[in-house]
PDB file of N, CA and C in Angstrom:
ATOM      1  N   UNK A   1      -1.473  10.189 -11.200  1.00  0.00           N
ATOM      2  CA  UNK A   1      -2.202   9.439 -10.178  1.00  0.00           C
ATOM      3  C   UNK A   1      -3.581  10.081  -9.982  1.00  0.00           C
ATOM      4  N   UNK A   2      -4.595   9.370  -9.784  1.00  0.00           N
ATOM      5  CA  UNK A   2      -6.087   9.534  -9.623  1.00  0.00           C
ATOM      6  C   UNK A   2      -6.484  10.157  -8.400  1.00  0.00           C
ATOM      7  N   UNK A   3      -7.221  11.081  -8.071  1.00  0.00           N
ATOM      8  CA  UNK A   3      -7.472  11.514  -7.259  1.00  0.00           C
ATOM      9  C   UNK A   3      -7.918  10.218  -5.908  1.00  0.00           C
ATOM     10  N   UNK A   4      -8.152   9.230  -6.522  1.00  0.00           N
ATOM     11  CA  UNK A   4      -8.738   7.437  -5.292  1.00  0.00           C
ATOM     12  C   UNK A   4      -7.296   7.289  -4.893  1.00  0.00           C
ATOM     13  N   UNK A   5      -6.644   7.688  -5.789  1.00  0.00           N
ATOM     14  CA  UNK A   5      -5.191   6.982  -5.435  1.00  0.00           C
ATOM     15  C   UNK A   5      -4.491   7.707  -4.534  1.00  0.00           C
ATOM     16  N   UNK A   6      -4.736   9.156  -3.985  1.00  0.00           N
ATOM     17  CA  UNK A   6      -4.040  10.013  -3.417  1.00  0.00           C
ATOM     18  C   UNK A   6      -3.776   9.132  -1.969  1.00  0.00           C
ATOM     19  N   UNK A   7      -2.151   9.248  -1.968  1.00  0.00           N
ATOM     20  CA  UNK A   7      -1.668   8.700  -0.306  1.00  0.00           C
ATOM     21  C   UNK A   7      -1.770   9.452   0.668  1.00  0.00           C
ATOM     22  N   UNK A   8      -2.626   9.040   1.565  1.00  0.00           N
ATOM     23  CA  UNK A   8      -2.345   9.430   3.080  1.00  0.00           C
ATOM     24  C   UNK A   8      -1.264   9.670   3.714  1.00  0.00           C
ATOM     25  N   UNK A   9      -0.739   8.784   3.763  1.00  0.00           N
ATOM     26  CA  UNK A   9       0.465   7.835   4.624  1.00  0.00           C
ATOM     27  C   UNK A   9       1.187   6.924   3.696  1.00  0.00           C
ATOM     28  N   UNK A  10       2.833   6.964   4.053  1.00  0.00           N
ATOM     29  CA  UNK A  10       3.902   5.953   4.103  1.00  0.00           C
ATOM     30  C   UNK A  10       4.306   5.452   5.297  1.00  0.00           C
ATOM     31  N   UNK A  11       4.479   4.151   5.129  1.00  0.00           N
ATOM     32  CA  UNK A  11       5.340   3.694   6.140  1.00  0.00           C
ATOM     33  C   UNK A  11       6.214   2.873   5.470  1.00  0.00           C
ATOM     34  N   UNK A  12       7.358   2.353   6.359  1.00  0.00           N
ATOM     35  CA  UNK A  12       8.021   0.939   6.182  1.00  0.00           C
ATOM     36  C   UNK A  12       7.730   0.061   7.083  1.00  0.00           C
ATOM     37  N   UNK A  13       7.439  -1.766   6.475  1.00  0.00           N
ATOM     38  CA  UNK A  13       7.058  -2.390   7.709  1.00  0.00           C
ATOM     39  C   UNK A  13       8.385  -3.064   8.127  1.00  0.00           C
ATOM     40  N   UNK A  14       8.005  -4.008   9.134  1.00  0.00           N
ATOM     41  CA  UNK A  14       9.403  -5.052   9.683  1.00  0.00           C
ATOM     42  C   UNK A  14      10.635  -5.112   8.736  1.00  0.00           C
ATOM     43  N   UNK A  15       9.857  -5.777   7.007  1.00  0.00           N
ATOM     44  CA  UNK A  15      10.744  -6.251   6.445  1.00  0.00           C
ATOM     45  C   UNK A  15      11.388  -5.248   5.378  1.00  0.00           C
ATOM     46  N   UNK A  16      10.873  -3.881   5.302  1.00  0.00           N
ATOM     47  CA  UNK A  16      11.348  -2.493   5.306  1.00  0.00           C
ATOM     48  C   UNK A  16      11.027  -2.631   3.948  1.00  0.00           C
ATOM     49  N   UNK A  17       9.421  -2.949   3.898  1.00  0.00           N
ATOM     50  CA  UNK A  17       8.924  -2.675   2.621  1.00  0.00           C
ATOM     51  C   UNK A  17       7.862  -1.381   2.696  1.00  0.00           C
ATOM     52  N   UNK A  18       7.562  -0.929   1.324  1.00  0.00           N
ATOM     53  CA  UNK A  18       6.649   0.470   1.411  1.00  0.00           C
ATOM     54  C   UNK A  18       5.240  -0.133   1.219  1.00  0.00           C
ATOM     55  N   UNK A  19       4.700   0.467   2.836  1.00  0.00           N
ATOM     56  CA  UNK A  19       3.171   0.221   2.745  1.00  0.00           C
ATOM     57  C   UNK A  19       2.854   1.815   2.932  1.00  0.00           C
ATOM     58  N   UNK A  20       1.853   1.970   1.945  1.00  0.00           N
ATOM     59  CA  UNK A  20       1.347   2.963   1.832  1.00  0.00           C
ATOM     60  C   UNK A  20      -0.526   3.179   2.237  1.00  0.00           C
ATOM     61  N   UNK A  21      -0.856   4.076   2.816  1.00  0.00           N
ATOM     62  CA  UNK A  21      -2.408   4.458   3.443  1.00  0.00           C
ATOM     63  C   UNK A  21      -3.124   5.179   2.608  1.00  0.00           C
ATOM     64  N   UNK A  22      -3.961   4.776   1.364  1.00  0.00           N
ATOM     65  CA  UNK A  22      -4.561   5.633   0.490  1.00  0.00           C
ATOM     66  C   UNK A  22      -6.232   6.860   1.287  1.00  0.00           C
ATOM     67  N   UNK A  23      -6.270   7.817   0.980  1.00  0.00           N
ATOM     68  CA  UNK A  23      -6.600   8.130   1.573  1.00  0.00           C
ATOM     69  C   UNK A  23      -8.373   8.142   1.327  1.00  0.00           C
ATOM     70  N   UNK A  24      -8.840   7.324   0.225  1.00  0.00           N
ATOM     71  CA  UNK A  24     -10.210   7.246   0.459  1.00  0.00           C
ATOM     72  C   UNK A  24     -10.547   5.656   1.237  1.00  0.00           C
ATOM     73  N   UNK A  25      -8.977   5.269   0.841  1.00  0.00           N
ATOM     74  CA  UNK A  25      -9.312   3.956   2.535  1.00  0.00           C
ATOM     75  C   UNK A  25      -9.535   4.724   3.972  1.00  0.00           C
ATOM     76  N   UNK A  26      -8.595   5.547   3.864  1.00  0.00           N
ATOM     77  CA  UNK A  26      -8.935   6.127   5.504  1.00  0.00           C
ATOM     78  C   UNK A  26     -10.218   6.515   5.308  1.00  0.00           C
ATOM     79  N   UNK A  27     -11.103   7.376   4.580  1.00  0.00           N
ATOM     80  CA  UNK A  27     -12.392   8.403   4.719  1.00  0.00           C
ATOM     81  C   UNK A  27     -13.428   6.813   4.493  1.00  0.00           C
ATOM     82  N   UNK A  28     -13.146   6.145   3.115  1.00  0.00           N
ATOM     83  CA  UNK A  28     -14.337   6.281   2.716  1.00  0.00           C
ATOM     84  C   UNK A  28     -14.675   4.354   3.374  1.00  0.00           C
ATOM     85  N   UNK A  29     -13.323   3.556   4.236  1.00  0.00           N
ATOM     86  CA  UNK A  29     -13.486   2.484   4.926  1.00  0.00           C
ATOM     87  C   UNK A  29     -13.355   2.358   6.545  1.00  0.00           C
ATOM     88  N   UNK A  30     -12.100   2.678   6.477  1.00  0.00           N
ATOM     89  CA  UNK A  30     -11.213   2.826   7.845  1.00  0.00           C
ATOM     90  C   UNK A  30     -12.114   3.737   8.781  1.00  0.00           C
ATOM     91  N   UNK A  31     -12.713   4.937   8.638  1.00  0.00           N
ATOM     92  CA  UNK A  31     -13.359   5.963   9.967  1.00  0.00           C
ATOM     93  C   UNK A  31     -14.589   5.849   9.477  1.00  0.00           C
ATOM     94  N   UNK A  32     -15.056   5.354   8.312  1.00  0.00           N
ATOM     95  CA  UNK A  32     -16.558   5.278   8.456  1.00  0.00           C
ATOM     96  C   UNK A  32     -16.996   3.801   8.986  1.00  0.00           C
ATOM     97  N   UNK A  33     -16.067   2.862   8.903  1.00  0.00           N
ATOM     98  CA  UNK A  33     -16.766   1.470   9.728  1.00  0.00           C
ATOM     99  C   UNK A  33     -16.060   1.140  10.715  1.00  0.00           C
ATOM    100  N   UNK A  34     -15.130   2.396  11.003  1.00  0.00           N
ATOM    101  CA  UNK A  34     -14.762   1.833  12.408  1.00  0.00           C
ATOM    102  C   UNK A  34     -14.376   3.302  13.384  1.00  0.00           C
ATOM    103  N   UNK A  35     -15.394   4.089  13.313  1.00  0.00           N
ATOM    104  CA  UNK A  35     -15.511   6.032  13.442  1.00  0.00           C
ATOM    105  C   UNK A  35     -14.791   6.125  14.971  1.00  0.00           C
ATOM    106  N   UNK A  36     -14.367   4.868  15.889  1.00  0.00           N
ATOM    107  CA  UNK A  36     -13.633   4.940  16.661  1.00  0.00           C
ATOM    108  C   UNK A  36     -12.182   5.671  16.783  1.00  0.00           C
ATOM    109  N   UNK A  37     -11.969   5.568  15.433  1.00  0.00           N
ATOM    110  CA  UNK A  37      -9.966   5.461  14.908  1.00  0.00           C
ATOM    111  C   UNK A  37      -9.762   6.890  14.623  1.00  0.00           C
ATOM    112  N   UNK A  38     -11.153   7.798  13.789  1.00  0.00           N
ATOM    113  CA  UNK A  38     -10.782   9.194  13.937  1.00  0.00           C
ATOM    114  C   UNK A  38     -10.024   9.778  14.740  1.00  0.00           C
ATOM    115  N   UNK A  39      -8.965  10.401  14.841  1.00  0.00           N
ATOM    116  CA  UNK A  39      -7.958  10.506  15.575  1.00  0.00           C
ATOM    117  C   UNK A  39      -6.906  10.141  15.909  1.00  0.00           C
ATOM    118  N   UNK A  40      -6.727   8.897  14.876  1.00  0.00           N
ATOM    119  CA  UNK A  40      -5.873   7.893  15.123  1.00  0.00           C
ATOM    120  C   UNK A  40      -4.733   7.172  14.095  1.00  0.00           C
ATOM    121  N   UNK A  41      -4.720   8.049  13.385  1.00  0.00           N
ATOM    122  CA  UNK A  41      -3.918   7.809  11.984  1.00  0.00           C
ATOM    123  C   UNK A  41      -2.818   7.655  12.874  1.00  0.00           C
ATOM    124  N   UNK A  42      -2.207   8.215  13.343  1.00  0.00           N
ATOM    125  CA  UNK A  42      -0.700   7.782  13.513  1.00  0.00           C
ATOM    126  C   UNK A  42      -0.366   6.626  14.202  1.00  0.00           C
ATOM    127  N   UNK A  43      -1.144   6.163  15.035  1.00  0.00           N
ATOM    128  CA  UNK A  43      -0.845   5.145  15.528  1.00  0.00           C
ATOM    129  C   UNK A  43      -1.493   3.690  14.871  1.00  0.00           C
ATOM    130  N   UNK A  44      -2.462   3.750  13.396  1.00  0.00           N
ATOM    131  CA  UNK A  44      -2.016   2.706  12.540  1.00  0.00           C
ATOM    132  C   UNK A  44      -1.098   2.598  11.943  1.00  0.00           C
ATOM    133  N   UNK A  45      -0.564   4.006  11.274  1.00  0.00           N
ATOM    134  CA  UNK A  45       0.879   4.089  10.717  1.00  0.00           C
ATOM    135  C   UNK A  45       1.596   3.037  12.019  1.00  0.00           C
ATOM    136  N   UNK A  46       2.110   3.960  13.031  1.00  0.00           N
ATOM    137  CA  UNK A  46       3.236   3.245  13.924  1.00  0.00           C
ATOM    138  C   UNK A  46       2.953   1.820  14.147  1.00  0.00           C
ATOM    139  N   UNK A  47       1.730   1.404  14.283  1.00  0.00           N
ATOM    140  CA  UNK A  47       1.357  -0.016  14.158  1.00  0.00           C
ATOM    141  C   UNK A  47       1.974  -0.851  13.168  1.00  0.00           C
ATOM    142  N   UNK A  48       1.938  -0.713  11.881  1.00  0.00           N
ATOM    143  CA  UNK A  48       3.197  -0.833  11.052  1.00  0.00           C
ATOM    144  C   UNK A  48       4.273  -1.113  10.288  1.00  0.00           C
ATOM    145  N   UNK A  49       4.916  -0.013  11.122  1.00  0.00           N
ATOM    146  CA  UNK A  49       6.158   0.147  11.418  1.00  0.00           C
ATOM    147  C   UNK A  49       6.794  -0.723  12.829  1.00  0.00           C
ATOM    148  N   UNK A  50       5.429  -1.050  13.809  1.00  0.00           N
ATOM    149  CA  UNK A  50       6.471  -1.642  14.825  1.00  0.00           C
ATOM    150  C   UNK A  50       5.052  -2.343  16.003  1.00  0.00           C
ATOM    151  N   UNK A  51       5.040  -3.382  15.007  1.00  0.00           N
ATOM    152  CA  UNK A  51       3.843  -4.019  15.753  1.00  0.00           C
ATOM    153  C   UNK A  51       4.649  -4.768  16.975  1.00  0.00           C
ATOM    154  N   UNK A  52       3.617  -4.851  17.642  1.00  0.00           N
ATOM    155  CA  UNK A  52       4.166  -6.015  19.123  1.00  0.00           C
ATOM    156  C   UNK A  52       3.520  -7.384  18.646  1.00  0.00           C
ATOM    157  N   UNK A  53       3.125  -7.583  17.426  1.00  0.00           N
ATOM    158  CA  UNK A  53       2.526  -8.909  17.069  1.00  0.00           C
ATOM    159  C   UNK A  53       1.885  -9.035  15.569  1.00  0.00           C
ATOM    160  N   UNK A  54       2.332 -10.155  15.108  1.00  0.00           N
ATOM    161  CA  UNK A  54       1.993 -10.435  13.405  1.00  0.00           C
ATOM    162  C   UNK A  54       1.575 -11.586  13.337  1.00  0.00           C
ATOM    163  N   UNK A  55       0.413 -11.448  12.551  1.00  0.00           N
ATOM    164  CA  UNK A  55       0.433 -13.227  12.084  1.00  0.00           C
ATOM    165  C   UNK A  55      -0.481 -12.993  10.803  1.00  0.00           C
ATOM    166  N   UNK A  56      -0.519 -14.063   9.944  1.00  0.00           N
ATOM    167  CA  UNK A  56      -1.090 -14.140   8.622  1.00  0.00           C
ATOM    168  C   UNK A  56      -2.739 -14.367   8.860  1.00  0.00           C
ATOM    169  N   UNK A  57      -2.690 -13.503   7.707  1.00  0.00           N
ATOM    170  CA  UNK A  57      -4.173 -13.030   7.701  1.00  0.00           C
ATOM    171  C   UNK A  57      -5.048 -14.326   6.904  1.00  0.00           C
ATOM    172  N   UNK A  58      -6.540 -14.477   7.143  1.00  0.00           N
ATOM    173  CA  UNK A  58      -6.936 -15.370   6.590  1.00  0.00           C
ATOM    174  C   UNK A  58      -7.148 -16.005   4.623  1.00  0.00           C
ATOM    175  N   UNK A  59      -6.367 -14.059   4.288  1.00  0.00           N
ATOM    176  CA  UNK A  59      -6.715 -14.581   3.098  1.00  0.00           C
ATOM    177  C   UNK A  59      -4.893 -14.134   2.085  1.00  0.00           C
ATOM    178  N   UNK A  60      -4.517 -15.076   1.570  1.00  0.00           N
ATOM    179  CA  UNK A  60      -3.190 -15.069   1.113  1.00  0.00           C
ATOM    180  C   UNK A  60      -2.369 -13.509   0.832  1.00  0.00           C
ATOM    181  N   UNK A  61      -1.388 -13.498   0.693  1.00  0.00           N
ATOM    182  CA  UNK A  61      -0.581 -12.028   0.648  1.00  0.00           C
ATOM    183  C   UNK A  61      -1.060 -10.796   1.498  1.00  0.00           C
ATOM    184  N   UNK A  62      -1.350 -11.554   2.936  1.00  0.00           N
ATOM    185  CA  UNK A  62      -1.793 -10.195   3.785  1.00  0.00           C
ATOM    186  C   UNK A  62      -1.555 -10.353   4.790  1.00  0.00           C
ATOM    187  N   UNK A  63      -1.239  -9.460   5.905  1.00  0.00           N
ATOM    188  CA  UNK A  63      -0.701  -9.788   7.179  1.00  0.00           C
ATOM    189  C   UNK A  63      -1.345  -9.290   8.380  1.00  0.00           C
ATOM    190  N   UNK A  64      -2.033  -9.829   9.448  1.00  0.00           N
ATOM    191  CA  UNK A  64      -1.994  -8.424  10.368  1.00  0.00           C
ATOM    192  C   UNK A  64      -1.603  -8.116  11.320  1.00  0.00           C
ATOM    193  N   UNK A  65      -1.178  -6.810  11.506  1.00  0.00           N
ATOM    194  CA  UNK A  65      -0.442  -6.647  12.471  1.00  0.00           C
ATOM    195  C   UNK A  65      -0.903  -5.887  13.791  1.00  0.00           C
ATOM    196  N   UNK A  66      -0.489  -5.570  15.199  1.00  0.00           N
ATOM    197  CA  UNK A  66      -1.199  -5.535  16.141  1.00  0.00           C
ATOM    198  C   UNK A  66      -0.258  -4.901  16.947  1.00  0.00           C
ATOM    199  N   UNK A  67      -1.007  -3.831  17.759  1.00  0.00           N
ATOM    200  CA  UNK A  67      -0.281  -2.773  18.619  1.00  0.00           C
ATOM    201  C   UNK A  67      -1.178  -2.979  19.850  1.00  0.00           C
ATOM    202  N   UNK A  68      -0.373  -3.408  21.051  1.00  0.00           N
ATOM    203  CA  UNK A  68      -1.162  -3.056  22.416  1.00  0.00           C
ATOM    204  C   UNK A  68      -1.341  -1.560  22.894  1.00  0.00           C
ATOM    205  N   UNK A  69      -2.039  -1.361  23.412  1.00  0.00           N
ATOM    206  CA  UNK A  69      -2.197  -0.610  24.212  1.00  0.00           C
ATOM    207  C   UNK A  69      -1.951   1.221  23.282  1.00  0.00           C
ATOM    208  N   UNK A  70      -2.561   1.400  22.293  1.00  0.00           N
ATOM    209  CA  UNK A  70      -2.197   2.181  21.306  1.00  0.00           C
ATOM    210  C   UNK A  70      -3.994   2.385  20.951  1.00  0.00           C
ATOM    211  N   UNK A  71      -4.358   3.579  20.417  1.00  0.00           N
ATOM    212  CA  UNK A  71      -5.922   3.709  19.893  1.00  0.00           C
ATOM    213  C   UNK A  71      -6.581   3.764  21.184  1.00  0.00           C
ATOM    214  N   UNK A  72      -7.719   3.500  20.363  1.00  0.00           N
ATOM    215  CA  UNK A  72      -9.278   3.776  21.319  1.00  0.00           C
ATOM    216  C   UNK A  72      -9.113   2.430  22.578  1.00  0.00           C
ATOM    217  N   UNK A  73      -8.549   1.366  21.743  1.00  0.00           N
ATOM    218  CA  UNK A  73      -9.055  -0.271  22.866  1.00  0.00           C
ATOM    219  C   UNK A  73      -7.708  -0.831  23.023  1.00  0.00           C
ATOM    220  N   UNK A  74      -7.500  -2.090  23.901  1.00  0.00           N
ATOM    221  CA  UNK A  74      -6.734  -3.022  24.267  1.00  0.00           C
ATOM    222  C   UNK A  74      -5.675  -3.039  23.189  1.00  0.00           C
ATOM    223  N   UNK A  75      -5.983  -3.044  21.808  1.00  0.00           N
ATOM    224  CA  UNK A  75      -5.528  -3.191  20.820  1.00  0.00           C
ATOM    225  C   UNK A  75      -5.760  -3.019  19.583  1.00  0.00           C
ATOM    226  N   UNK A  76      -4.899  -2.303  18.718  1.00  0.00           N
ATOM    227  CA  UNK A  76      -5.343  -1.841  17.165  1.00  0.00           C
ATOM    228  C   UNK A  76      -4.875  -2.824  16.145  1.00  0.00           C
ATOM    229  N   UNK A  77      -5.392  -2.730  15.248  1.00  0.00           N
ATOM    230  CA  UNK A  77      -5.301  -3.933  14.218  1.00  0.00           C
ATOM    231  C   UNK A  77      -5.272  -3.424  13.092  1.00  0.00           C
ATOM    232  N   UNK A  78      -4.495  -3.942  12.029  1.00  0.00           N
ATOM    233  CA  UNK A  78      -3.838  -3.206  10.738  1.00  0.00           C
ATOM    234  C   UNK A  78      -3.923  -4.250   9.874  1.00  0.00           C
ATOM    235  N   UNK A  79      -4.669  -4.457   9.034  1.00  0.00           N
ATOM    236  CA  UNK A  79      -4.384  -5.397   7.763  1.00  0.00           C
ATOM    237  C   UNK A  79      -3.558  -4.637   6.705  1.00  0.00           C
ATOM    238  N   UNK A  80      -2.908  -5.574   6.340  1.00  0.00           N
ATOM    239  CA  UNK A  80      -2.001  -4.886   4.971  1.00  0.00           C
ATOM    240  C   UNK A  80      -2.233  -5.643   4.006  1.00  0.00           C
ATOM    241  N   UNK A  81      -1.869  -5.842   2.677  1.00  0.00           N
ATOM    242  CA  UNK A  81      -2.025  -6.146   1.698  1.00  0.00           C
ATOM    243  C   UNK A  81      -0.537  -5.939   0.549  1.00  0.00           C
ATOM    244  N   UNK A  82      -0.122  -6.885   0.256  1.00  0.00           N
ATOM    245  CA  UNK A  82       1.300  -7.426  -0.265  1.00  0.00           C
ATOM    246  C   UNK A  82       0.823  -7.479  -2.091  1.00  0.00           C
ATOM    247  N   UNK A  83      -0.438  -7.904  -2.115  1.00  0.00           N
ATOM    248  CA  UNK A  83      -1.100  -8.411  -3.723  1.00  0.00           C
ATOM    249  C   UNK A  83      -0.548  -6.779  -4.239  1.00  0.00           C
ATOM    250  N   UNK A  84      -0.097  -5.761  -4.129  1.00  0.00           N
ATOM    251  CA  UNK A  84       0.537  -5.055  -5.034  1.00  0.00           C
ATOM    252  C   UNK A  84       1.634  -4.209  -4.646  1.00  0.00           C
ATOM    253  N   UNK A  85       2.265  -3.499  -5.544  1.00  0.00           N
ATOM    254  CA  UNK A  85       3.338  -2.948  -4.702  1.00  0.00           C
ATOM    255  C   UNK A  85       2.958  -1.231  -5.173  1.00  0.00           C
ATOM    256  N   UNK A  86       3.205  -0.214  -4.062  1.00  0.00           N
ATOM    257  CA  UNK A  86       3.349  -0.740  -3.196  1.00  0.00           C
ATOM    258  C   UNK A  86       2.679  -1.600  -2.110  1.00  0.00           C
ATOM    259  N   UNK A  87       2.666  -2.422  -0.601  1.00  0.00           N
ATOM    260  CA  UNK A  87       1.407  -2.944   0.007  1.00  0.00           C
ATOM    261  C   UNK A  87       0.902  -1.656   0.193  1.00  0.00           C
ATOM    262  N   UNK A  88      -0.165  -2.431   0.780  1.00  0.00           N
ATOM    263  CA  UNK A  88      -1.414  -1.065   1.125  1.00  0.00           C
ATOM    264  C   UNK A  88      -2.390  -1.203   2.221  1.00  0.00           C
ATOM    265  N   UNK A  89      -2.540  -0.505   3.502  1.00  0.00           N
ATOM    266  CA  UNK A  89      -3.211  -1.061   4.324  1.00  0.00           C
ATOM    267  C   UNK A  89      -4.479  -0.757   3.619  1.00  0.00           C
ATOM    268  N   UNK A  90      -5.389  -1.778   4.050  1.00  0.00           N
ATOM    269  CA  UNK A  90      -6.591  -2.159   3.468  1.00  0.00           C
ATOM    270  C   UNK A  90      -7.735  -1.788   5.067  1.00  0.00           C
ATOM    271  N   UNK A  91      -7.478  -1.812   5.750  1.00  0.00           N
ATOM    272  CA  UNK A  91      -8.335  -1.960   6.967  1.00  0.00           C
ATOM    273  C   UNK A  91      -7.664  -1.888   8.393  1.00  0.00           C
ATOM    274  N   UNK A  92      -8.008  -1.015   9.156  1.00  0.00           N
ATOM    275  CA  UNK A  92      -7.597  -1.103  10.703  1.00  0.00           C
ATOM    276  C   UNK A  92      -8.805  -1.289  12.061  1.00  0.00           C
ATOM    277  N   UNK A  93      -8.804  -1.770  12.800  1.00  0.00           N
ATOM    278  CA  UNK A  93      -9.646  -1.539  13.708  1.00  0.00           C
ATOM    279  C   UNK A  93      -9.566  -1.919  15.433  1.00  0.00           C
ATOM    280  N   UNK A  94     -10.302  -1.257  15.845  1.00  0.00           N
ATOM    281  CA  UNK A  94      -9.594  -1.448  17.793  1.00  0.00           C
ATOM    282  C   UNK A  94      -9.984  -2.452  18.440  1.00  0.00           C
ATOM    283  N   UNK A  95      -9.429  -3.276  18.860  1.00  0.00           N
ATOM    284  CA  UNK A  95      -9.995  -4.702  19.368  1.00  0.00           C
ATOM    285  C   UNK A  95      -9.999  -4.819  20.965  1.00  0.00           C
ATOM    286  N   UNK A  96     -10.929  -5.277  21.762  1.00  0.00           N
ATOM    287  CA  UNK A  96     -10.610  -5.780  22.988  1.00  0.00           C
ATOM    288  C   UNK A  96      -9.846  -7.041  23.234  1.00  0.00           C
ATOM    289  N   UNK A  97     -10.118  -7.851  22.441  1.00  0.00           N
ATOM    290  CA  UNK A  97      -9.640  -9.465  22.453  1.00  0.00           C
ATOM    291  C   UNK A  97      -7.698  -9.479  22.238  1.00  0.00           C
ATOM    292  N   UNK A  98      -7.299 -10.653  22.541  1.00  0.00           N
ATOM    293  CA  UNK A  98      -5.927 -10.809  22.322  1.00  0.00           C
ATOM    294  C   UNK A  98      -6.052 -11.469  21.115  1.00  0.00           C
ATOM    295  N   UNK A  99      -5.228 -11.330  20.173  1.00  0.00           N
ATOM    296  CA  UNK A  99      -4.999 -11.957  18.484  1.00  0.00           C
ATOM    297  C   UNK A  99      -4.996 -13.570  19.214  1.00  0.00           C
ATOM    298  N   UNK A 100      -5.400 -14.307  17.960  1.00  0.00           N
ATOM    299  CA  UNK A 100      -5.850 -15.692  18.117  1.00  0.00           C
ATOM    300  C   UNK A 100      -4.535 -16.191  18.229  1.00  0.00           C
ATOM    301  N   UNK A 101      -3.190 -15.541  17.637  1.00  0.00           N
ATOM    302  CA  UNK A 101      -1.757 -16.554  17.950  1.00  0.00           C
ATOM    303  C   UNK A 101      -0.871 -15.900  19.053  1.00  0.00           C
ATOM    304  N   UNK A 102      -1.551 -14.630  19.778  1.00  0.00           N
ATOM    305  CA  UNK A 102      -1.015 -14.194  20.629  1.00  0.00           C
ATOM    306  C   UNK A 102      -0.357 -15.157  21.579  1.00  0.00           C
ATOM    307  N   UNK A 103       0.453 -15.072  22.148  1.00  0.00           N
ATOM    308  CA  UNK A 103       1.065 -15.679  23.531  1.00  0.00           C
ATOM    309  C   UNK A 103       1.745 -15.183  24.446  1.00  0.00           C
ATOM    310  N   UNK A 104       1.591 -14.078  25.490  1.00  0.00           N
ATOM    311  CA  UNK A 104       2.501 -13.036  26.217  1.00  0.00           C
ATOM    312  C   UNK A 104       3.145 -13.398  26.773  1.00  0.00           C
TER     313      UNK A 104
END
């Protein structure tokens, strides 16, 4: 395995598949465009593993998932990515807004 490829993070999600956190996603996407989250790896991991909310992402084989009250804001946000195995979160970031299919 390539040094790009080195994993951060494992998790399992809902459907107790292996999503894995590569770790020049965390450095070189995840804390440089969103430098809020520094500090915050574990609770995209746990995001997850055990979102309070999912819905399909705008672009096919991806999901995202959503933790209240977890991170810097209202809410953290986790895209994953299914197009290989294992998935792979691709992007997280802290949101004020409620997800567009939310309904509490």
């Amino acid at each position: 395995m390539a040094d790009d490829d080195a994993t951060l993070a494992v998790v399992r999600d809902l459907d107790d598949r292996e999503i894995v956190l590569l770790t020049r996603v965390w450095e070189q996407k995840i804390t440089r465009d969103h430098p809020e989250l520094v500090g915050h790896l574990d609770a995209v991991v746990a995001t997850v593993a055990h979102p309070d909310h999912t819905e399909p992402d705008s672009r096919p084989e991806r999901t995202r998932l959503y933790r209240r009250d977890v991170g810097p804001s209202r809410w953290l946000l986790v895209v994953v990515s299914y197009e290989q195995q294992p998935g792979r979160i691709i992007t997280a970031l802290a949101n004020r807004k409620d997800p567009k299919l939310w309904t509490p």
